[in-house]
Protein backbone atom coordinates (compact mmCIF):
# COMPACT_ATOMS: atom_id res chain seq x y z
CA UNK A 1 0.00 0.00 0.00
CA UNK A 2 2.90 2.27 0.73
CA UNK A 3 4.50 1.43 -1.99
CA UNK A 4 1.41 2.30 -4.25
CA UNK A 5 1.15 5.66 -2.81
CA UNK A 6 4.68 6.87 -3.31
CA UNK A 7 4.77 5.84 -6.89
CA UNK A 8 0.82 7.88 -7.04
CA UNK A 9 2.42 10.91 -5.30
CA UNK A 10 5.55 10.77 -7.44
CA UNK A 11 3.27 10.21 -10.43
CA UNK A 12 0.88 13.32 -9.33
CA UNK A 13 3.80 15.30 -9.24
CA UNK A 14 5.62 14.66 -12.47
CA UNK A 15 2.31 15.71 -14.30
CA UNK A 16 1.55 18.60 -12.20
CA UNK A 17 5.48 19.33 -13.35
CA UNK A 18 4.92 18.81 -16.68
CA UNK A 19 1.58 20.97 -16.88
CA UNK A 20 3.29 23.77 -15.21
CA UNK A 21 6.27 23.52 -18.18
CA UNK A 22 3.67 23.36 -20.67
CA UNK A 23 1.95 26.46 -19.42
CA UNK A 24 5.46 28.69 -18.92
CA UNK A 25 6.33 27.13 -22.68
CA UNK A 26 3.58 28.12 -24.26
CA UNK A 27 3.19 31.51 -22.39
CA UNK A 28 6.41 32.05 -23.29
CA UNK A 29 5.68 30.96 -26.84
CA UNK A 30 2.54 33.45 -27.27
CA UNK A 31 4.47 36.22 -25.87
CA UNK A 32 7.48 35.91 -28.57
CA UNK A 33 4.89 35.56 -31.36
CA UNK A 34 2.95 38.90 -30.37
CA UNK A 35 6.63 41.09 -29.43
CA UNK A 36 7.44 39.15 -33.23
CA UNK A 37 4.02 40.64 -34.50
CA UNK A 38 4.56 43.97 -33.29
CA UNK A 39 8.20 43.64 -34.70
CA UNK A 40 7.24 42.94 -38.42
CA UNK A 41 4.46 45.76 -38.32
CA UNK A 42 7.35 48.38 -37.47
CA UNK A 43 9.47 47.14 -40.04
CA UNK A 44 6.80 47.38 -42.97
């Protein structure tokens, strides 16, 4: 049983990891594409 719930915990945690990656990447992702944006409508 203890065994179950350390490898649940650990489990838990690696995906609430990996969500909160996904969320900074693509943050960081929409910000570059809209400071891009602006960047090209100077330029033209």
């Amino acid at each position: 049983n203890n065994a179950y719930e350390s490898v649940h915990k650990a489990a838990k945690q690696a995906a609430d990891m990996a969500e909160a990656n996904f969320t900074a990447v693509t943050n960081t992702a929409v910000k570059a594409s809209q400071a891009a944006a602006k960047s090209a409508k100077r330029a033209a």
